[in-house]
N, C-alpha and C. Protein backbone atom coordinates (compact mmCIF):
# COMPACT_ATOMS: atom_id res chain seq x y z
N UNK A 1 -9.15 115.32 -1.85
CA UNK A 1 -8.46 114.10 -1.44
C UNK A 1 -7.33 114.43 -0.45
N UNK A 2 -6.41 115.05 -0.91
CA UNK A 2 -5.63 116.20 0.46
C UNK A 2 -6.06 115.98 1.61
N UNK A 3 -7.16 116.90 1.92
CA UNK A 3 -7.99 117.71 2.33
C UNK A 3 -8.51 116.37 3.48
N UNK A 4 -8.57 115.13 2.73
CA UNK A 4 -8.96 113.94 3.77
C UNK A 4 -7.86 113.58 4.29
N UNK A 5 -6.71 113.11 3.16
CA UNK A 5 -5.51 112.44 4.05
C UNK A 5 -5.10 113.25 5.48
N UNK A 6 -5.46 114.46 5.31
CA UNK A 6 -4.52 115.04 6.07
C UNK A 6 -5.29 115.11 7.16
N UNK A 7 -6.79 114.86 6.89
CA UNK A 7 -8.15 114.64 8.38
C UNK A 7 -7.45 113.45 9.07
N UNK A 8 -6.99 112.39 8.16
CA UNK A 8 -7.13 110.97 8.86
C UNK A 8 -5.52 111.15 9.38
N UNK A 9 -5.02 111.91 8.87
CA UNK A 9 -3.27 112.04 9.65
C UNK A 9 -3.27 112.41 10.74
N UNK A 10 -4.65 112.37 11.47
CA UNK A 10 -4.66 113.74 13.17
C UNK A 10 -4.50 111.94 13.52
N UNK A 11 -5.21 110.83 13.04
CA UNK A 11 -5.28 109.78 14.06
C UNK A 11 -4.03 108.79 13.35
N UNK A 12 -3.72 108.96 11.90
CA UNK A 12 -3.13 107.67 11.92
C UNK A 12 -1.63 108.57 11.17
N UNK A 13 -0.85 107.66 11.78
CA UNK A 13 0.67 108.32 11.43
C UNK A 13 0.79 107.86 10.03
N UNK A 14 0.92 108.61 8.71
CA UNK A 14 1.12 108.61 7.56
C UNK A 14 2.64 108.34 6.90
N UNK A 15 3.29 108.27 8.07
CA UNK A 15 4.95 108.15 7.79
C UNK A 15 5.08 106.94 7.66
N UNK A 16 4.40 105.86 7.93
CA UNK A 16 4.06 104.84 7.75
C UNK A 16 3.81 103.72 6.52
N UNK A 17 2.88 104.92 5.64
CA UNK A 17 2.74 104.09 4.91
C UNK A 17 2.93 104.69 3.30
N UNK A 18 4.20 105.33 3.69
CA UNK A 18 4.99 105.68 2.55
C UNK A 18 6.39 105.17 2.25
N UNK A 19 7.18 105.56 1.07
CA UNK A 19 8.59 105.01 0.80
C UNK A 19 9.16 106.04 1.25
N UNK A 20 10.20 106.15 1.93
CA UNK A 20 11.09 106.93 2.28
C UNK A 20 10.54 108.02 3.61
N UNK A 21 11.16 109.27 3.73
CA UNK A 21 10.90 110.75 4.32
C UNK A 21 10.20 111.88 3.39
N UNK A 22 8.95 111.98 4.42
CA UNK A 22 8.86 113.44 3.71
C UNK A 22 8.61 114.35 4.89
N UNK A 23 8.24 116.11 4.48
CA UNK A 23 7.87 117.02 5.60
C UNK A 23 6.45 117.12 5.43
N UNK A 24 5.77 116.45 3.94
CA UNK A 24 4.09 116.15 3.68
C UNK A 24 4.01 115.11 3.38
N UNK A 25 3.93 114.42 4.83
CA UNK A 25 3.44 112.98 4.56
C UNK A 25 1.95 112.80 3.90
N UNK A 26 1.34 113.72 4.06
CA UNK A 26 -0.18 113.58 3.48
C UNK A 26 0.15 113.58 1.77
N UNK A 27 0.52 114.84 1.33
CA UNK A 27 0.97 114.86 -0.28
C UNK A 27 2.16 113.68 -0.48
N UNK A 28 2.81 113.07 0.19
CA UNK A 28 3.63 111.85 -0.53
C UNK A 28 2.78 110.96 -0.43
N UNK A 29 1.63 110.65 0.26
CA UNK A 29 0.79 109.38 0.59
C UNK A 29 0.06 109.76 -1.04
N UNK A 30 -0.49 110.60 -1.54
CA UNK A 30 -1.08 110.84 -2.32
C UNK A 30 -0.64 110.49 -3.48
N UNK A 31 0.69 111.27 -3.65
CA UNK A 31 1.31 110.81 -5.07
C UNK A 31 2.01 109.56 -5.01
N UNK A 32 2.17 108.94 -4.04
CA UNK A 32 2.51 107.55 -4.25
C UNK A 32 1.79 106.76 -4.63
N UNK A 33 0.66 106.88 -3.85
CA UNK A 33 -0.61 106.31 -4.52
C UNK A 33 -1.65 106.26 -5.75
N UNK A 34 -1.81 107.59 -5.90
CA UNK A 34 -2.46 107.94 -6.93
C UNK A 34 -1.89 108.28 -8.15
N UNK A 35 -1.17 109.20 -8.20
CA UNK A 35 -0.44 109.89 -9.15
C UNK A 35 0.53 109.27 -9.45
N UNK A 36 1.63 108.68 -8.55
CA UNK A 36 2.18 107.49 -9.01
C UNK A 36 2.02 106.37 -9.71
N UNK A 37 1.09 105.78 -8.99
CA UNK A 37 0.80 104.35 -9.36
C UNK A 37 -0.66 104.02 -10.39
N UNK A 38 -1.88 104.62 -9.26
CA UNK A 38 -3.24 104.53 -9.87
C UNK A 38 -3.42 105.08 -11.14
N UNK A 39 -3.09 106.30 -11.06
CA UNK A 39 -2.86 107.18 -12.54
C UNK A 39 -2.56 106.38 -13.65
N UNK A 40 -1.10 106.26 -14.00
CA UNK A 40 -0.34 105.59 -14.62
C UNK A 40 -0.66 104.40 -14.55
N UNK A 41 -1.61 103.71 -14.03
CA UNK A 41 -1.88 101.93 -14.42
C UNK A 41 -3.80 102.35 -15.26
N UNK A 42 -4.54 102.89 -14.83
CA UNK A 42 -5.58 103.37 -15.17
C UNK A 42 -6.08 104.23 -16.42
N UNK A 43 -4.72 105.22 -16.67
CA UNK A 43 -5.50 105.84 -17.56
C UNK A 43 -4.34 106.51 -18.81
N UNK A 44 -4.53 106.46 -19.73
CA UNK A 44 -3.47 106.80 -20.72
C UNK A 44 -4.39 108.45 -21.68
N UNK A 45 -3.41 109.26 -21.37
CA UNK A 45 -3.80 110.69 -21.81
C UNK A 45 -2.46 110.94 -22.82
N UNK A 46 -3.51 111.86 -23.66
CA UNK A 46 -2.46 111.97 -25.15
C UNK A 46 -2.15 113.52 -24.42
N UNK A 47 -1.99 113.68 -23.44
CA UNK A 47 -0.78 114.56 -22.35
C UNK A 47 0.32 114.24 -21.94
N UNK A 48 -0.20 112.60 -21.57
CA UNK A 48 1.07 112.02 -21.23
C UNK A 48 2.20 110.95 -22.21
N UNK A 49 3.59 111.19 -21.36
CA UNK A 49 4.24 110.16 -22.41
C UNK A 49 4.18 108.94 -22.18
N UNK A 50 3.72 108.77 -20.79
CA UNK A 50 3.26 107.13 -20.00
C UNK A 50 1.94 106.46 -20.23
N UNK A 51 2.21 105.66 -21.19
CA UNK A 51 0.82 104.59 -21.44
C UNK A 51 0.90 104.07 -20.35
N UNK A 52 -0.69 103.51 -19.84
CA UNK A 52 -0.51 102.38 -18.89
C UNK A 52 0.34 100.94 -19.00
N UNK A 53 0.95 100.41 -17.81
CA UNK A 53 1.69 99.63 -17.25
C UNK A 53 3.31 99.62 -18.27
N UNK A 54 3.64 101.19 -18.79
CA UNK A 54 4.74 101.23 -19.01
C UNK A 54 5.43 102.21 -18.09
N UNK A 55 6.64 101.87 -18.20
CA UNK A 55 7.72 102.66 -16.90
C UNK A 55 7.22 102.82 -15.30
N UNK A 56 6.77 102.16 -15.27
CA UNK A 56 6.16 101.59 -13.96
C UNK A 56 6.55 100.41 -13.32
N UNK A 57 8.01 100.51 -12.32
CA UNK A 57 8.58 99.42 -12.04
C UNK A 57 7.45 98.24 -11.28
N UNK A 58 7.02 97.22 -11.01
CA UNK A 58 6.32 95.97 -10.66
C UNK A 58 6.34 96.27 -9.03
N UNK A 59 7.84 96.62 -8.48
CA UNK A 59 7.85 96.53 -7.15
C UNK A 59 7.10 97.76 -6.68
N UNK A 60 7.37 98.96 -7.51
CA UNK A 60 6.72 99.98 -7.22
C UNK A 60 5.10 100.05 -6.69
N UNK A 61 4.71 98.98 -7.63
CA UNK A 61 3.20 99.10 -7.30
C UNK A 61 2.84 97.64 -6.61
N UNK A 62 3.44 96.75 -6.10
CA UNK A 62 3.70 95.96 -5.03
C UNK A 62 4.06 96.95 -3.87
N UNK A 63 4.27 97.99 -3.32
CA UNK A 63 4.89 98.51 -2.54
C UNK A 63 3.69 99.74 -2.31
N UNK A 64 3.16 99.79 -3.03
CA UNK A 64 2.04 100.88 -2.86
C UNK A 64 0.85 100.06 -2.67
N UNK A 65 0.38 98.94 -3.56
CA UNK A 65 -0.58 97.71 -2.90
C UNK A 65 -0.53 97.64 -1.34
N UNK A 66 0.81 97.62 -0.76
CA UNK A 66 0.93 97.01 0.16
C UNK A 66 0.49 97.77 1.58
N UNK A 67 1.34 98.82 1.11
CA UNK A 67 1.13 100.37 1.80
C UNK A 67 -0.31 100.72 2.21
N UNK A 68 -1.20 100.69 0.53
CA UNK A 68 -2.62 101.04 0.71
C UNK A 68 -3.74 100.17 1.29
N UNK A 69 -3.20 98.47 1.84
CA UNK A 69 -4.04 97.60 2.41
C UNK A 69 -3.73 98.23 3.66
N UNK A 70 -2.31 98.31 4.11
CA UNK A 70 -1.91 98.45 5.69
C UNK A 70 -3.10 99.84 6.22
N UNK A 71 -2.84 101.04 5.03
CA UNK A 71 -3.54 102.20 5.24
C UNK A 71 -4.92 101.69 6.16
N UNK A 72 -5.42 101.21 4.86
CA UNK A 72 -7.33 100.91 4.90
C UNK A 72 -7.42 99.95 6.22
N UNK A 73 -6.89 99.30 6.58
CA UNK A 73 -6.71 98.55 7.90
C UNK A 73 -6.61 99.70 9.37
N UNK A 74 -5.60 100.20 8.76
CA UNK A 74 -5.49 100.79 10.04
C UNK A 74 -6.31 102.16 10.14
N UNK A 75 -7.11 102.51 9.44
CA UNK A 75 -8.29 103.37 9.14
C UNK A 75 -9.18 102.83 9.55
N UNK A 76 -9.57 101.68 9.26
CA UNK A 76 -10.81 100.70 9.90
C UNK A 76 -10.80 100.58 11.48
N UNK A 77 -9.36 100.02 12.20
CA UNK A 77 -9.21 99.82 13.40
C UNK A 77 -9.61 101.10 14.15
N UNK A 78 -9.09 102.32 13.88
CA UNK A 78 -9.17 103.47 14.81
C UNK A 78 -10.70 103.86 14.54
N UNK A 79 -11.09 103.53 13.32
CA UNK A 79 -12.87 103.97 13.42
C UNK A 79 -13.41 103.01 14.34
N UNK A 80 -13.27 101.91 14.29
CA UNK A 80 -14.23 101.11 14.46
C UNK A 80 -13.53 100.00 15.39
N UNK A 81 -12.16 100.35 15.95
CA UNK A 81 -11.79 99.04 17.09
C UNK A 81 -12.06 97.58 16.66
N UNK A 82 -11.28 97.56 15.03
CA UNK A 82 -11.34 96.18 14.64
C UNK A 82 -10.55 95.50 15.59
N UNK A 83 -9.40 95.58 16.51
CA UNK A 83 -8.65 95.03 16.85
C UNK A 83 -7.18 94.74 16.24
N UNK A 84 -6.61 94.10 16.47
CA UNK A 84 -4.92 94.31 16.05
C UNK A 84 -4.54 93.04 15.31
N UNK A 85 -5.78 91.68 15.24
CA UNK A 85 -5.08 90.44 14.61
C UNK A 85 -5.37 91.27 13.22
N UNK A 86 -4.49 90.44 12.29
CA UNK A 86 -3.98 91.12 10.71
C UNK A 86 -3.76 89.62 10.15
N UNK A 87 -3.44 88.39 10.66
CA UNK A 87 -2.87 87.16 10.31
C UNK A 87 -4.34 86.37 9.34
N UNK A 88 -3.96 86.59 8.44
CA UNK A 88 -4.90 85.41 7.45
C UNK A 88 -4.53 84.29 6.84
N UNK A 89 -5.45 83.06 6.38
CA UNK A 89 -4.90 81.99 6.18
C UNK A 89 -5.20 82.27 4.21
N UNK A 90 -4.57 82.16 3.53
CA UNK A 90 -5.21 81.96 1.79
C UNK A 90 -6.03 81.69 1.55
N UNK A 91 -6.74 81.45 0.52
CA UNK A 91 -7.63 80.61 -0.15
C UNK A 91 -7.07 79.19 -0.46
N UNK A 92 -5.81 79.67 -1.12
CA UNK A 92 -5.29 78.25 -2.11
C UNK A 92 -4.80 77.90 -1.21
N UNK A 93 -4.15 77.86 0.26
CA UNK A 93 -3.41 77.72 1.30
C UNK A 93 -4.53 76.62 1.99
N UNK A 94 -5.41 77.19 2.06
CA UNK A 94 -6.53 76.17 2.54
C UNK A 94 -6.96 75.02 1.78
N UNK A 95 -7.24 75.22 0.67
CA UNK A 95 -7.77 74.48 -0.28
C UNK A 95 -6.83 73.10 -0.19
N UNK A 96 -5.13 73.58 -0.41
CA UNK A 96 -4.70 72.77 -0.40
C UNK A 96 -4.17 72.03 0.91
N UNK A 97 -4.06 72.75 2.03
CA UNK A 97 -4.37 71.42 3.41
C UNK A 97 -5.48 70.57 3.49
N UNK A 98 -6.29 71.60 3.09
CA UNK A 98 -7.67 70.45 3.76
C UNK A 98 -7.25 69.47 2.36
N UNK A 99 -7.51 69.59 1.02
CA UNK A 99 -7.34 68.45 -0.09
C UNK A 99 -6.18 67.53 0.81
N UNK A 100 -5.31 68.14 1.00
CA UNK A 100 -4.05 67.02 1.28
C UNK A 100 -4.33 65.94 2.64
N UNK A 101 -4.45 66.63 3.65
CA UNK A 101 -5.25 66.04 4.38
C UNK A 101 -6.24 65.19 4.44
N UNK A 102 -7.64 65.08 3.99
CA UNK A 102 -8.54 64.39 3.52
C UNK A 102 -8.12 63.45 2.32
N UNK A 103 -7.25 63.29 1.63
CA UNK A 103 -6.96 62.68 0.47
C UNK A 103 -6.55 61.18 0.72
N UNK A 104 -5.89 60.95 1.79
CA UNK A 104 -5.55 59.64 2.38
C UNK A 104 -6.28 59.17 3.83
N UNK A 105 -7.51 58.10 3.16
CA UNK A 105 -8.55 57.62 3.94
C UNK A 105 -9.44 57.89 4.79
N UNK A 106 -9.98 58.99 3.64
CA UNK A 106 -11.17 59.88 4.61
C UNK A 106 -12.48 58.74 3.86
N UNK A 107 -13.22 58.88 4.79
CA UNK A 107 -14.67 58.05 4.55
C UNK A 107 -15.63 58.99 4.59
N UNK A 108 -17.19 58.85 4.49
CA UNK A 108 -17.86 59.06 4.61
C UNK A 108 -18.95 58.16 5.08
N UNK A 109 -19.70 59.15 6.58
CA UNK A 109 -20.48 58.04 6.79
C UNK A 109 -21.56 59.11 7.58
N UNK A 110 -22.64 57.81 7.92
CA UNK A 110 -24.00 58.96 8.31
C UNK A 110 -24.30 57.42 9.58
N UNK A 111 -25.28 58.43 10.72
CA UNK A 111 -25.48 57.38 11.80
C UNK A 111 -27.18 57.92 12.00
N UNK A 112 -28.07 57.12 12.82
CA UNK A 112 -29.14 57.42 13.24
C UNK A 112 -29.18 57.65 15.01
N UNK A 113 -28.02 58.37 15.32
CA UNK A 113 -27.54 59.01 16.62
C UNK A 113 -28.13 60.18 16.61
N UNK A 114 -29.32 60.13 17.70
CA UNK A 114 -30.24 61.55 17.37
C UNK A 114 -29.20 62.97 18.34
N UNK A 115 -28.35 62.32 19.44
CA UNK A 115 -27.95 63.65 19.75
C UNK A 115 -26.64 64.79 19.36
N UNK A 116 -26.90 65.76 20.02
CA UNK A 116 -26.30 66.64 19.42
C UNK A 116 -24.82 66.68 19.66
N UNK A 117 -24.00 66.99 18.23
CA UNK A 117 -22.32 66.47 18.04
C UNK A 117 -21.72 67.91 19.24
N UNK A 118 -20.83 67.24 19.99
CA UNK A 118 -19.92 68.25 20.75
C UNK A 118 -18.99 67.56 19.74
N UNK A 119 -18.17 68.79 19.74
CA UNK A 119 -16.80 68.82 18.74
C UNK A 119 -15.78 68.03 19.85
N UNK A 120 -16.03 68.42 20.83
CA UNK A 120 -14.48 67.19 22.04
C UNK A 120 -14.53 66.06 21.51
N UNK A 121 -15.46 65.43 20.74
CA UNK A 121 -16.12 64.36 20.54
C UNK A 121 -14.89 63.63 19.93
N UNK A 122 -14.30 62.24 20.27
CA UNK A 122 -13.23 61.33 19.33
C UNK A 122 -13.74 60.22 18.65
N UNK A 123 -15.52 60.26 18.82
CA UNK A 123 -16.02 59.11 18.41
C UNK A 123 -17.30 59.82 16.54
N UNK A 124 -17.36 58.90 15.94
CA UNK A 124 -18.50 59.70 14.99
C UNK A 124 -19.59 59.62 15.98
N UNK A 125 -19.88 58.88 16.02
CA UNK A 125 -21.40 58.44 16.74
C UNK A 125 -21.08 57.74 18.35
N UNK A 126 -22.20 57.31 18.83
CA UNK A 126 -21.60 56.83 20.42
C UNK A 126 -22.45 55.38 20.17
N UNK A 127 -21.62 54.44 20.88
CA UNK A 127 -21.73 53.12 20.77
C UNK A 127 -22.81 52.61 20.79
N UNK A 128 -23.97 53.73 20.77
CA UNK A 128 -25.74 52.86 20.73
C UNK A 128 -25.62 52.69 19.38
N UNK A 129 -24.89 53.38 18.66
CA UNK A 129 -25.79 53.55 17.18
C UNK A 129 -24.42 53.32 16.23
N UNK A 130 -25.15 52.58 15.24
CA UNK A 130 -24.10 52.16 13.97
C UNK A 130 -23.67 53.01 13.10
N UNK A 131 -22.53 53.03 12.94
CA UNK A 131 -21.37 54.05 11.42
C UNK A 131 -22.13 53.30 10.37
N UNK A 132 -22.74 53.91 9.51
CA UNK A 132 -22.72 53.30 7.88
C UNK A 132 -22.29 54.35 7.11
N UNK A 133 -21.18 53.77 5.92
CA UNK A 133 -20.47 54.26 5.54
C UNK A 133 -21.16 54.85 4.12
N UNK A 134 -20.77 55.80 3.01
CA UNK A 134 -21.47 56.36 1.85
C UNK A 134 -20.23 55.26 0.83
N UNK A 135 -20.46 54.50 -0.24
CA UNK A 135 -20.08 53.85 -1.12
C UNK A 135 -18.70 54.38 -1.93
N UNK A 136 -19.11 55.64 -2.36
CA UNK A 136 -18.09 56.73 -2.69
C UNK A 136 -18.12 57.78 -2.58
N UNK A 137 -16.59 58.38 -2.07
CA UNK A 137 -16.41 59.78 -1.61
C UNK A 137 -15.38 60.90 -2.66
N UNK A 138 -16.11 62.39 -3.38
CA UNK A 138 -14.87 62.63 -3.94
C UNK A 138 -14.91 63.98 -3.03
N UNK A 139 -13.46 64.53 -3.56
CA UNK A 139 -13.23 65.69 -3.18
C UNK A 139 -12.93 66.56 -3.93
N UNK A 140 -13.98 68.16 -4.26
CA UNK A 140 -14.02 69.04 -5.26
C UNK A 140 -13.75 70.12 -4.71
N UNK A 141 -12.28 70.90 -5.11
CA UNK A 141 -12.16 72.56 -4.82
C UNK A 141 -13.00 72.64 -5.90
N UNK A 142 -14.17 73.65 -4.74
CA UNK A 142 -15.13 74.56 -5.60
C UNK A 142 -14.55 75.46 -6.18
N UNK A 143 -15.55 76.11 -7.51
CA UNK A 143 -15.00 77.89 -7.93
C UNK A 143 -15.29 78.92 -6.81
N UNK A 144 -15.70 77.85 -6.13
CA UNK A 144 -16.00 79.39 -4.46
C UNK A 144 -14.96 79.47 -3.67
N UNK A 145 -14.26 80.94 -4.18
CA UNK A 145 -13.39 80.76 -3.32
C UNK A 145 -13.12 80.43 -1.79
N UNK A 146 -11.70 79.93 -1.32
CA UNK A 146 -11.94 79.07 -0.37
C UNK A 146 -12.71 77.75 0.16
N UNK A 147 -13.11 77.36 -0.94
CA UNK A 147 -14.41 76.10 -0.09
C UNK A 147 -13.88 74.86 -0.87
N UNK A 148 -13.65 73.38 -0.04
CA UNK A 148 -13.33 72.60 -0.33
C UNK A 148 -14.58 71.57 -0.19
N UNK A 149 -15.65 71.03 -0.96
CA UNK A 149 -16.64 70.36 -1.24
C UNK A 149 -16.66 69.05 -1.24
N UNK A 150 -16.85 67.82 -0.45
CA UNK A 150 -17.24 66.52 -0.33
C UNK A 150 -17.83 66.10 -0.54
N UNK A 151 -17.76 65.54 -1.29
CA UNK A 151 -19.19 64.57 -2.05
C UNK A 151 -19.69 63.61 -2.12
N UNK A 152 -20.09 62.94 -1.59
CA UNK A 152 -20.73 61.11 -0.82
C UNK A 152 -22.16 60.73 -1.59
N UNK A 153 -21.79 59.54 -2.26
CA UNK A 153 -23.40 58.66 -3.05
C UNK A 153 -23.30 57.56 -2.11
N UNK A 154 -24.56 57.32 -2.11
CA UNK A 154 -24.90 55.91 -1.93
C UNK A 154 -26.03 55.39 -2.13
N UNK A 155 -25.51 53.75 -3.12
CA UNK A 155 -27.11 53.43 -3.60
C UNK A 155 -27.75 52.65 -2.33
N UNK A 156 -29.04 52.99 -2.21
CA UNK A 156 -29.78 52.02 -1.24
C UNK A 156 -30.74 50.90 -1.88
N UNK A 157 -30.40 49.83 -0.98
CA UNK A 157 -31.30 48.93 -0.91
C UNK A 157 -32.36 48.71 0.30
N UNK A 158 -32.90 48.06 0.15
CA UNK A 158 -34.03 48.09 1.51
C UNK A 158 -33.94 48.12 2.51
N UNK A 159 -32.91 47.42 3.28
CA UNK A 159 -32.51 47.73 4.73
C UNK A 159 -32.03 49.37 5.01
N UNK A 160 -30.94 50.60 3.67
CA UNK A 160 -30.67 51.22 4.28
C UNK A 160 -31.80 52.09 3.65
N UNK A 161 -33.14 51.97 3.26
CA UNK A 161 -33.97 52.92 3.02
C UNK A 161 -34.84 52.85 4.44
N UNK A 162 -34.70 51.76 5.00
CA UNK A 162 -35.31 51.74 6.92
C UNK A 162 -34.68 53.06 7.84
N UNK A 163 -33.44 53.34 7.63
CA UNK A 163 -32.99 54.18 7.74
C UNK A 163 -33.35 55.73 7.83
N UNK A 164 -33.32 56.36 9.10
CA UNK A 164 -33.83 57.79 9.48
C UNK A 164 -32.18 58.80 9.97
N UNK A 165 -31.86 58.99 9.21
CA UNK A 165 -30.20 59.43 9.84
C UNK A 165 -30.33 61.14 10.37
N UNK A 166 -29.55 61.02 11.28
CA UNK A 166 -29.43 62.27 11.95
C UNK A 166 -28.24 62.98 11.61
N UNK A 167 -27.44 62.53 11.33
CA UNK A 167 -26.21 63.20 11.12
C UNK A 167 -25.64 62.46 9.94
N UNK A 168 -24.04 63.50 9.10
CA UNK A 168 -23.48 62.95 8.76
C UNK A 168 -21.90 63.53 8.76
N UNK A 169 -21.00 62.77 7.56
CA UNK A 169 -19.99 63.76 8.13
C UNK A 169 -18.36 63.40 7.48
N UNK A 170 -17.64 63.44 7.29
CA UNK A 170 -16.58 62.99 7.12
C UNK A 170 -15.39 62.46 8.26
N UNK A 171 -15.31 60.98 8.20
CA UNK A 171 -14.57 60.84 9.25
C UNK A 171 -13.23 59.58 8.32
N UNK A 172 -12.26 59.48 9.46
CA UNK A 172 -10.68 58.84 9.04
C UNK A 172 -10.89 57.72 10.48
N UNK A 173 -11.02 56.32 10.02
CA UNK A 173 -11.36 55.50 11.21
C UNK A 173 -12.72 55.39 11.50
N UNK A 174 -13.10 55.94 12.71
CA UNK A 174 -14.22 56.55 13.32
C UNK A 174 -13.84 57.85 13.28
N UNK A 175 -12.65 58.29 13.50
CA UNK A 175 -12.36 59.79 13.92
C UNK A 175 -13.39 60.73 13.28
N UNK A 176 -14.00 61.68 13.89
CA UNK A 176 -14.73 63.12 13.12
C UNK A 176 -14.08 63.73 12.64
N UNK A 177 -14.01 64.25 11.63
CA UNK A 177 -13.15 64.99 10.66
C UNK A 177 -14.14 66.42 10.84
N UNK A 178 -15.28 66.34 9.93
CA UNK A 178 -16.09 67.33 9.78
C UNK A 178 -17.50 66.52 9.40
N UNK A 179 -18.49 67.19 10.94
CA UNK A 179 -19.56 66.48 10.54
C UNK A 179 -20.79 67.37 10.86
N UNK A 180 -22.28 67.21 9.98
CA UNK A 180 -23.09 68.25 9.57
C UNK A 180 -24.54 67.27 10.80
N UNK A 181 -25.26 67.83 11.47
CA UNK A 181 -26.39 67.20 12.26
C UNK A 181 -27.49 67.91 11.72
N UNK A 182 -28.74 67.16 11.77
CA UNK A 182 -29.87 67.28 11.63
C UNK A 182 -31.26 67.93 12.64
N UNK A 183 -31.72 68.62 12.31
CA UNK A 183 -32.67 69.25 13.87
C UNK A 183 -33.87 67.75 13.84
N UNK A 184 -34.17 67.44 12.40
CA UNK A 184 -35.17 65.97 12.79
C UNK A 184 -34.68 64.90 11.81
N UNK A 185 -35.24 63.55 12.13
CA UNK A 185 -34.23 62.50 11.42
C UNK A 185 -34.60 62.62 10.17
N UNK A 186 -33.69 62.37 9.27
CA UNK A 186 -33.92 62.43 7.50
C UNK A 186 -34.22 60.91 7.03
N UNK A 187 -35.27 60.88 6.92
CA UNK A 187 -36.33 59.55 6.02
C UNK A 187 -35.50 59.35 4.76
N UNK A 188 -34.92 58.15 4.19
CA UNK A 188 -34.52 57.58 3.27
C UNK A 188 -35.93 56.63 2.56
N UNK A 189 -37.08 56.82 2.60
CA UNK A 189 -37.35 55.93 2.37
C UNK A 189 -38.02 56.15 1.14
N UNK A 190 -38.57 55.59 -0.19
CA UNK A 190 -38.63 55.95 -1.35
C UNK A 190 -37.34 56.37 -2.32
N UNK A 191 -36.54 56.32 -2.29
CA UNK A 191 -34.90 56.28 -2.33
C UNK A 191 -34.30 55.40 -2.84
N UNK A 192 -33.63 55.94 -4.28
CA UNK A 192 -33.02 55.03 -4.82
C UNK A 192 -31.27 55.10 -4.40
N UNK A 193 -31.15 56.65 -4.57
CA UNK A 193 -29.82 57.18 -4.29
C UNK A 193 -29.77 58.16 -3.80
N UNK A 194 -29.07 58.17 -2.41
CA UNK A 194 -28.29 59.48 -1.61
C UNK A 194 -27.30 60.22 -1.81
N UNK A 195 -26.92 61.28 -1.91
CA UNK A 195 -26.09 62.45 -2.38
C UNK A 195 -25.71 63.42 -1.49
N UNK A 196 -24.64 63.45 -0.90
CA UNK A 196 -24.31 64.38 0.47
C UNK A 196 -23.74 64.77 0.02
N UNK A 197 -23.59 66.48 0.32
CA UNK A 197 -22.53 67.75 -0.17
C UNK A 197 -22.10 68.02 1.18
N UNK A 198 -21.19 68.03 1.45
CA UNK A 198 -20.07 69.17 2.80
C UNK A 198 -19.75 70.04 2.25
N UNK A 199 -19.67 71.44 2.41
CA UNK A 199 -18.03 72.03 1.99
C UNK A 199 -17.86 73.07 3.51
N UNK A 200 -16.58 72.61 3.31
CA UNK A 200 -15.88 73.28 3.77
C UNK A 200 -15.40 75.01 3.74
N UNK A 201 -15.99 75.76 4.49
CA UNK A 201 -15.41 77.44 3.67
C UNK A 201 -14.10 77.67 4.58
N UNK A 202 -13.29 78.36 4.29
CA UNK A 202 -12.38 79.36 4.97
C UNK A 202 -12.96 80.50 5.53
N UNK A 203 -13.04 81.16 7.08
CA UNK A 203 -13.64 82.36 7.18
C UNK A 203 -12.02 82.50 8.10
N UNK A 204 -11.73 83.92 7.72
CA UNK A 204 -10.88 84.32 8.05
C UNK A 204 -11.26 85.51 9.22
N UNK A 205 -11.01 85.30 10.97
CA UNK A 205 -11.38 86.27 11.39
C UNK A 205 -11.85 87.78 11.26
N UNK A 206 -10.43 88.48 10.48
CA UNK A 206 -10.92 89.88 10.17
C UNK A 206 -10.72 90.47 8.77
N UNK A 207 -11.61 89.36 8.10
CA UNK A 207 -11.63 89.79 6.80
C UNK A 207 -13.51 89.77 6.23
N UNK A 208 -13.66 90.95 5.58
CA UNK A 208 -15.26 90.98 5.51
C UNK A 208 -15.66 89.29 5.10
N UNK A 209 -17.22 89.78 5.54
CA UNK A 209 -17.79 88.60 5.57
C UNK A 209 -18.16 88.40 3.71
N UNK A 210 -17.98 87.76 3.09
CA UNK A 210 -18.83 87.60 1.74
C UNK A 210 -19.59 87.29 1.43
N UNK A 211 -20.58 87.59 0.73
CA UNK A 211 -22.04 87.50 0.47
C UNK A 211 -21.74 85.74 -0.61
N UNK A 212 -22.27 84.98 -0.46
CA UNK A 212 -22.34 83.47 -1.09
C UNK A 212 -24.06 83.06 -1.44
């Protein structure tokens, strides 16, 4: 383990991502990390007088967390030219704009507007074709993290089982909020009740992609 820190110290300055000065930044990266912190939270030896998560100040290992993300980041960049953005948005950070946002007079509605949505767009649909709205709309933070889920019923009766819709979507007014299109029109017909899911995910530029 040495033996690596001190490979990856030719590219990345190790003074960095330690507390204080040393003249072995490679061996203080180590025991700060490991022997310090990992050790002593992981494993309790009838050698030692330290059970895990005793005498182990909180900031200490807030401070080595912090250290060892910056590390693995900047290990990634020099391999592999991730680039230099670092800025991420939360999970719960998201969850709760978009909820707050959407919470006061978001609709749901679907149109039989066969073409394709440009986002410049300030209209749901374009004035050939009619907004019909979904009856009721809720809004569910999923257990997936990051994803805020929309949920639209509507019962049909015969006129809207005539109905071939191309799109749908969440909108405030007409405004587009967030809306999902179709490659061919979706047949309502035999249809008692419609059920539209949105969700919403968070993808955070440079954070791995997650398998869902």
């Amino acid at each position: 383990m040495l033996r690596a820190v001190r490979e990856i110290g030719k590219k990345v300055n190790l003074a960095g991502f330690i507390h204080g000065t040393s003249a072995d930044p490679a061996s203080a990266f180590i025991h700060s990390q490991y022997i310090n912190v990992r050790l002593r939270l992981f494993h309790a030896k009838k050698s030692s007088g330290t059970k895990p998560h005793e005498g182990i100040p909180e900031e200490d290992v807030a401070r080595a967390c912090s250290n060892l993300t910056r590390f693995c980041r900047e290990v990634l960049n020099q391999q592999y030219a991730l680039g230099g953005q670092s800025a991420v948005m939360t999970n719960v950070w998201f969850q709760d704009a978009v909820q707050g946002s959407l919470a006061d007079g978001i609709e749901f509605a679907r149109s039989e507007d066969p073409s394709p949505f440009d986002p410049a767009q300030d209209k749901f649909c374009s004035e050939h074709f009619s907004t019909y709205y979904f009856h009721e709309v809720n809004i569910d933070r999923s257990t997936a993290s990051g994803t805020v889920s929309l949920i639209a019923t509507l019962n049909l009766d015969d006129a809207l089982r005539n109905l071939a819709i191309s799109r749908v979507g969440a909108v405030k007014g007409n405004h587009p909020i967030a809306i999902s299109t179709f490659d061919s029109r979706l047949s309502l017909r035999g249809l008692d009740r419609f059920r539209c899911v949105l969700d919403l995910k968070l993808r955070n530029v440079n954070t791995p992609r997650r398998v869902v």
